[in-house]
C-alpha atoms as a PDB file:
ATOM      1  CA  UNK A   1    -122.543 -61.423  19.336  1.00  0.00           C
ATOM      2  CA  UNK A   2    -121.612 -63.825  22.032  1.00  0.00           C
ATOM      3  CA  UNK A   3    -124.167 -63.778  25.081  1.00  0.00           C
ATOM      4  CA  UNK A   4    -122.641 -64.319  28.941  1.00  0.00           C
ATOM      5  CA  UNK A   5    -124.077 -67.368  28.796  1.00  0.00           C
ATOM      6  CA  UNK A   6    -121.400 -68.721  26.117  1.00  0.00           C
ATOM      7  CA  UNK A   7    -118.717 -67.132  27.310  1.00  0.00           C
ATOM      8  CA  UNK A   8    -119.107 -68.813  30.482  1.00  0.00           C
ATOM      9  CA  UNK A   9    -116.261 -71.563  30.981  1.00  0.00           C
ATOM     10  CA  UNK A  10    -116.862 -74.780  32.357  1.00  0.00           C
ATOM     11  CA  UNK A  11    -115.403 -75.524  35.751  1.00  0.00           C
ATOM     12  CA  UNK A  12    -115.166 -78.906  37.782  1.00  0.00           C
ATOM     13  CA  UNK A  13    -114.846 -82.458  36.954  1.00  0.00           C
ATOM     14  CA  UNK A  14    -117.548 -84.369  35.051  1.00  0.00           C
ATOM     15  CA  UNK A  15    -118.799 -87.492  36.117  1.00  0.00           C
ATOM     16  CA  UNK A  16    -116.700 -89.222  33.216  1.00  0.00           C
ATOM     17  CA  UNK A  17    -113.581 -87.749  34.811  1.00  0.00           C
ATOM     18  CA  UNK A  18    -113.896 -88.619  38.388  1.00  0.00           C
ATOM     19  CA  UNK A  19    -115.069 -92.020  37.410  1.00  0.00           C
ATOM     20  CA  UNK A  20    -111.777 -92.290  35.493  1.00  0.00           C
ATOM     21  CA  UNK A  21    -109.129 -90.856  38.344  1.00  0.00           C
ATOM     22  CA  UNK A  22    -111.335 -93.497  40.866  1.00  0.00           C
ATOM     23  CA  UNK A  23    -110.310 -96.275  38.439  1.00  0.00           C
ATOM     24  CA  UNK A  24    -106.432 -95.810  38.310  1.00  0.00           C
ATOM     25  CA  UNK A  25    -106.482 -94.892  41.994  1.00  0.00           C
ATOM     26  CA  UNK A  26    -107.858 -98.392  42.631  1.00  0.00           C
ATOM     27  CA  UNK A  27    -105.763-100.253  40.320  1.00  0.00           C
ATOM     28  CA  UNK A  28    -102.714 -98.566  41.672  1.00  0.00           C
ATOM     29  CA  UNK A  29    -103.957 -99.401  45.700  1.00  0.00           C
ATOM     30  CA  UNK A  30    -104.699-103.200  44.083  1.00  0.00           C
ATOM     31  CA  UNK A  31    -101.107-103.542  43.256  1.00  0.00           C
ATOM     32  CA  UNK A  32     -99.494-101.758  46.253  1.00  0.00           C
ATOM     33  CA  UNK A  33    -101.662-103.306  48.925  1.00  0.00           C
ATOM     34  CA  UNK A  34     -99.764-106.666  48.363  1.00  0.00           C
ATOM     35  CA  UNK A  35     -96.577-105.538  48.522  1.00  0.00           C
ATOM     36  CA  UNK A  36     -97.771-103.785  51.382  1.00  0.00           C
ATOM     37  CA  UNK A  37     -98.863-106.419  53.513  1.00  0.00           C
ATOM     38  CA  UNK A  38     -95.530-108.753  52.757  1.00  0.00           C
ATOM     39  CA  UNK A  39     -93.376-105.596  53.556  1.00  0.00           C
ATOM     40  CA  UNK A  40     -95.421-105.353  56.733  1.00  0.00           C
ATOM     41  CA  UNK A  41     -95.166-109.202  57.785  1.00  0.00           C
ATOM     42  CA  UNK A  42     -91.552-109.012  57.047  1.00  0.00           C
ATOM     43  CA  UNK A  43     -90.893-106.549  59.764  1.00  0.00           C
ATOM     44  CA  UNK A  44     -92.761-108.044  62.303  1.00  0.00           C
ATOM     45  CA  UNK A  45     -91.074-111.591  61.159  1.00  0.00           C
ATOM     46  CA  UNK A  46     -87.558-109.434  61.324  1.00  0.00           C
ATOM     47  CA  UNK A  47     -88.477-107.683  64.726  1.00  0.00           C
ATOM     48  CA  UNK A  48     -89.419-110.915  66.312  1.00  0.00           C
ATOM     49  CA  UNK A  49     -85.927-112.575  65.564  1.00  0.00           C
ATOM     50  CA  UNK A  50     -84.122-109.701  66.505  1.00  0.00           C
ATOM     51  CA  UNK A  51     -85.783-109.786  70.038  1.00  0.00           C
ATOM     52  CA  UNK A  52     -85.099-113.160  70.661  1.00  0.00           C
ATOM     53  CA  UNK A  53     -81.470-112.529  70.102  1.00  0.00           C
ATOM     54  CA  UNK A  54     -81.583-109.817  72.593  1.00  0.00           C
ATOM     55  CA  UNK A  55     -83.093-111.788  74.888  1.00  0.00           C
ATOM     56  CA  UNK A  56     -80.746-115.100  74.575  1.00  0.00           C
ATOM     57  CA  UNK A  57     -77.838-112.386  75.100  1.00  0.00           C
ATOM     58  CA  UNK A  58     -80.017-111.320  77.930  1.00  0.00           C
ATOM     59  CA  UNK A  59     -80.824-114.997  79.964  1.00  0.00           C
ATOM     60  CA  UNK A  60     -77.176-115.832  79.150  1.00  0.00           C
ATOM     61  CA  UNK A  61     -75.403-112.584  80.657  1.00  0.00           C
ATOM     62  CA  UNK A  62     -78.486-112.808  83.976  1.00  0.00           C
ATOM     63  CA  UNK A  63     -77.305-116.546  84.404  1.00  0.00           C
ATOM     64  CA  UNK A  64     -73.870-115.601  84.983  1.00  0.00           C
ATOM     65  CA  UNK A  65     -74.364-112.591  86.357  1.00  0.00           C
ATOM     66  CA  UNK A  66     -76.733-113.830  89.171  1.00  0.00           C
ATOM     67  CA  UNK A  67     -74.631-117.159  89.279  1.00  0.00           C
ATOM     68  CA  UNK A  68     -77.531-119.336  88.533  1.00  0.00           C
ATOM     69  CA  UNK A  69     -79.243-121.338  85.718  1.00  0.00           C
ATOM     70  CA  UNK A  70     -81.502-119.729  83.851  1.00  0.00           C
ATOM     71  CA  UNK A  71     -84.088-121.232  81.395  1.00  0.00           C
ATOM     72  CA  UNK A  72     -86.023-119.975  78.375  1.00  0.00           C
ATOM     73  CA  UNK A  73     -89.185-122.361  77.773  1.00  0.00           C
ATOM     74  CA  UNK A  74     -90.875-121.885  74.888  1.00  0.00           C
ATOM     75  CA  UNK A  75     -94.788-122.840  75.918  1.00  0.00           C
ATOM     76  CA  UNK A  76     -96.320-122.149  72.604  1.00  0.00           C
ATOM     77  CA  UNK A  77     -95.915-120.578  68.938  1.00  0.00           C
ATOM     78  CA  UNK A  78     -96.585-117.474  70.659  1.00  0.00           C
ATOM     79  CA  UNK A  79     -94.965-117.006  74.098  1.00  0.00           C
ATOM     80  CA  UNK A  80     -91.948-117.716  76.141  1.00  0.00           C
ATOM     81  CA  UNK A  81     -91.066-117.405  79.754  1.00  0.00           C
ATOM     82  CA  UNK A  82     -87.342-116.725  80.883  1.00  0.00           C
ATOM     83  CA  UNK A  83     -87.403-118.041  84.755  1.00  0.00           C
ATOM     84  CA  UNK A  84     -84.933-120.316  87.130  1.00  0.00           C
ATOM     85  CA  UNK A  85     -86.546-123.227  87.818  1.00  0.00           C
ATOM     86  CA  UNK A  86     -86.502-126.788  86.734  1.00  0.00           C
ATOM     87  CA  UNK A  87     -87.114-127.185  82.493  1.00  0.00           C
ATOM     88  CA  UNK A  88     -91.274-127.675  82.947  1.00  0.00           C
ATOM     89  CA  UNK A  89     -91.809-125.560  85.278  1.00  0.00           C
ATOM     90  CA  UNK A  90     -93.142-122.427  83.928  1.00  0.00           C
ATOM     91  CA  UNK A  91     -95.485-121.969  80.512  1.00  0.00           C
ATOM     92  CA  UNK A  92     -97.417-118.821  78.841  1.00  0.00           C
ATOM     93  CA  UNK A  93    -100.785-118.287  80.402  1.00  0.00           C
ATOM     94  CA  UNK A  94    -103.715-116.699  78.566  1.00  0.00           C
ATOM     95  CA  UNK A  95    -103.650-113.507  79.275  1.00  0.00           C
ATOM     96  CA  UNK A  96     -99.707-113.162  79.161  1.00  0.00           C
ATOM     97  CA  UNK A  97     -98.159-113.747  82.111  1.00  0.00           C
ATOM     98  CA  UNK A  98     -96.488-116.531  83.051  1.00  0.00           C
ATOM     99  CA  UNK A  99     -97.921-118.987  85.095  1.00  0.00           C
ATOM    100  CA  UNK A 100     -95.336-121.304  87.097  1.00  0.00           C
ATOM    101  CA  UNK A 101     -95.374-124.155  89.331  1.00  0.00           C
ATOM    102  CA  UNK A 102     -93.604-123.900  93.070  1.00  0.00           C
ATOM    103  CA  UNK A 103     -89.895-122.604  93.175  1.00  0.00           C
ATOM    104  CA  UNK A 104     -89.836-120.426  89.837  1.00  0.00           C
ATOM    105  CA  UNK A 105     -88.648-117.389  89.783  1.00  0.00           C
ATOM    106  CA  UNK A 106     -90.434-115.361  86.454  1.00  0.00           C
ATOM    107  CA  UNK A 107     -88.023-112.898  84.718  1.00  0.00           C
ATOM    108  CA  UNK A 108     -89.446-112.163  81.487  1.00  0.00           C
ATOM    109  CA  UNK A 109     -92.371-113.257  79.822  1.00  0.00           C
ATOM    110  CA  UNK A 110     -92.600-112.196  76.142  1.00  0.00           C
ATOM    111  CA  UNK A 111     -96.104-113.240  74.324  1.00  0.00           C
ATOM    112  CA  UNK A 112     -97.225-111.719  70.525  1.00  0.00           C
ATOM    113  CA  UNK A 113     -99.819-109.681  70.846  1.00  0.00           C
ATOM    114  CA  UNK A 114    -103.052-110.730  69.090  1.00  0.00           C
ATOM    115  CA  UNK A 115    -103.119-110.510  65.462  1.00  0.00           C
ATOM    116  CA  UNK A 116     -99.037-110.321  65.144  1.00  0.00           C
ATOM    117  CA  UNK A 117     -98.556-112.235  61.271  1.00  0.00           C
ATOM    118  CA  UNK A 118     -96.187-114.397  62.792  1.00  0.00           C
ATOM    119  CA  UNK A 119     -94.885-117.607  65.069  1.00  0.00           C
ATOM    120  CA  UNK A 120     -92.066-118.296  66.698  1.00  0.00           C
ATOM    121  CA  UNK A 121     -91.572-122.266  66.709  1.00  0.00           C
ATOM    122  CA  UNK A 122     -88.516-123.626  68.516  1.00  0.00           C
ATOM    123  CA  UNK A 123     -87.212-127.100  68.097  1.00  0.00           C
ATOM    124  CA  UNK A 124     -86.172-127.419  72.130  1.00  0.00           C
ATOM    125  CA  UNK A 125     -89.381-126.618  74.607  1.00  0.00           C
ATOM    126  CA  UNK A 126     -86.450-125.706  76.895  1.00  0.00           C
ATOM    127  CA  UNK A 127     -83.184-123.689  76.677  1.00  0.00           C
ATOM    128  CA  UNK A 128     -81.007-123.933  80.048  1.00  0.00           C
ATOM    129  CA  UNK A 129     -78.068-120.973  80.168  1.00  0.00           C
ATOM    130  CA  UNK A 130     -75.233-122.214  83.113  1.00  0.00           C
ATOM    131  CA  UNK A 131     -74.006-119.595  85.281  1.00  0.00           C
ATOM    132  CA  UNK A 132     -70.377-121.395  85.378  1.00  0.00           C
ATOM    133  CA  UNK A 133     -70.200-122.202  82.256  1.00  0.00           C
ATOM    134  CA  UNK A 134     -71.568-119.537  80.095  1.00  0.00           C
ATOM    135  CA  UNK A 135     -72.609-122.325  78.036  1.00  0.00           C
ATOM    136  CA  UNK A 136     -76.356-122.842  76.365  1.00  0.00           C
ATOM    137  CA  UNK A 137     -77.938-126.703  76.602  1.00  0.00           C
ATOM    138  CA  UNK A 138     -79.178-128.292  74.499  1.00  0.00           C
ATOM    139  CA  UNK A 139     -78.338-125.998  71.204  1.00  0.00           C
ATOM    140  CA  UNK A 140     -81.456-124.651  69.473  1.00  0.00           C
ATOM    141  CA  UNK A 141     -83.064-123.390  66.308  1.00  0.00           C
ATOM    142  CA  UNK A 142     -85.865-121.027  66.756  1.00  0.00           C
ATOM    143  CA  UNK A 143     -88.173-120.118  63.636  1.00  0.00           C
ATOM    144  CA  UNK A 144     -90.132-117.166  63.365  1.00  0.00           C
ATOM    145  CA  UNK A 145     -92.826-117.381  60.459  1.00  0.00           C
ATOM    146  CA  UNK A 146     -94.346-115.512  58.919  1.00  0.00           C
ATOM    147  CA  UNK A 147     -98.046-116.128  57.786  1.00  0.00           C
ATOM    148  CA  UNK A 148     -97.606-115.412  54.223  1.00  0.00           C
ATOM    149  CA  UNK A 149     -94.328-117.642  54.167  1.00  0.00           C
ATOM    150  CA  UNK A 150     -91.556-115.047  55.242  1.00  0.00           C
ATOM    151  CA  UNK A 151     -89.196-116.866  57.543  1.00  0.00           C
ATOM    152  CA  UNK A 152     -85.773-116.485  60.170  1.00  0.00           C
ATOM    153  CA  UNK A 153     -84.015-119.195  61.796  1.00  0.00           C
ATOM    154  CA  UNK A 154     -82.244-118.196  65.392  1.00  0.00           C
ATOM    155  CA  UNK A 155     -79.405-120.740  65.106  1.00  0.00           C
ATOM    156  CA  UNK A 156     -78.084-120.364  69.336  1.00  0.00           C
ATOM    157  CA  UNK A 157     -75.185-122.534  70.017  1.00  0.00           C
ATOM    158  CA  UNK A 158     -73.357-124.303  72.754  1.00  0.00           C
ATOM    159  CA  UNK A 159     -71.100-120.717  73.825  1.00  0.00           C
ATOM    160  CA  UNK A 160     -74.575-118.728  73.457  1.00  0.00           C
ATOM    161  CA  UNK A 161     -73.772-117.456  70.199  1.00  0.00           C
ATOM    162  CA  UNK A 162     -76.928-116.553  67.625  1.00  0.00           C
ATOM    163  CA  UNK A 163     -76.882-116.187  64.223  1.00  0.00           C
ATOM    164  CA  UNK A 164     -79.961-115.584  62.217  1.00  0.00           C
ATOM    165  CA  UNK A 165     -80.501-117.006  58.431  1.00  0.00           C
ATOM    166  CA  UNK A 166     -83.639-117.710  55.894  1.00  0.00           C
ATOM    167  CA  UNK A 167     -84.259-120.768  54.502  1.00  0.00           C
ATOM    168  CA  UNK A 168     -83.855-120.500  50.805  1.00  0.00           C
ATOM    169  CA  UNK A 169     -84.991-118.847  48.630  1.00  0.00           C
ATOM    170  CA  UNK A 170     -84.385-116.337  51.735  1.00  0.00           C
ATOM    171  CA  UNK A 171     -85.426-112.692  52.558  1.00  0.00           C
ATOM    172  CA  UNK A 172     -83.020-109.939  51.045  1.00  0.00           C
ATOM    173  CA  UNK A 173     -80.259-109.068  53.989  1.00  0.00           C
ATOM    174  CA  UNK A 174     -80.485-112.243  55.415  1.00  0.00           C
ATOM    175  CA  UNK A 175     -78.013-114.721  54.772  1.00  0.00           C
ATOM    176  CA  UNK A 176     -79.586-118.137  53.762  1.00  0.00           C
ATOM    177  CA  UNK A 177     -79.501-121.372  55.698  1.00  0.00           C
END
């Protein structure tokens, strides 16, 4: 004769058990986190280059637009100013604005925000867009890198024109350099 006490039917996990589910769920986050953090730098690397198109497209059509030069001065790995002024006049202050001597006028002042997995290094401290012209001077190459490696070039050339490339081995959807 079976008592209630046999009859009665385990329920829950042992100890065993949820040991074993913890394990796989932290091999499995071990393996994704990686990939993770590289998908997430590549975005911000991608997003980075794809705003300093817009705004090269942006100082160029202003320039004519207004009818004056316009400059884009890279200050650091982290910031640039778009102003009219002479080439040194303005650079990136601390907190994010601009900070310019006499004469500049400030029109955009883009800076990463703290923490952003990337740098923007240009090989020109100064890009100058003519108002009669339409023309960009001298012709640049701004790369945005990544901290883990991922990396765009921002090729702009003498008509204004920017095309973006990796270096090899590249990042998939990019052409390469």
């Amino acid at each position: 004769m079976n008592t209630a006490a046999t009859q009665r039917r385990q329920r829950g996990l042992t100890l065993v058990e949820t040991m074993i589910v913890l394990a796989v769920i932290a091999v499995a986050a071990g393996v994704v986190a990686p990939s993770f953090e590289q998908a997430r730098e590549r975005r911000h690397v991608e997003g980075i280059a794809a705003q300093l198109e817009t705004d090269f497209a942006y100082t160029r059509s202003l320039a004519v637009a207004q009818n004056r030069t316009l400059r884009m001065n890279f200050a650091d790995d982290r910031c640039y100013v778009v102003h009219a002024g002479s080439p040194t006049t303005c650079t990136c202050a601390a907190d994010g604005s601009a900070s310019c001597s006499s004469g500049a006028d400030v029109l955009r002042v883009v800076q990463l925000a703290p923490g952003t997995p990337a740098t923007m290094v240009s090989n020109s401290k100064s890009i100058g867009f003519d108002a009669m012209k339409g023309t960009v001077t001298p012709t640049a190459t701004v790369k945005v890198i990544g901290t883990r490696g991922a990396t765009l070039h921002n090729v702009i050339n003498l008509m204004g024109r920017v095309r973006s490339c990796a270096p090899a081995p590249g990042l998939p959807g990019h052409k390469t350099c």
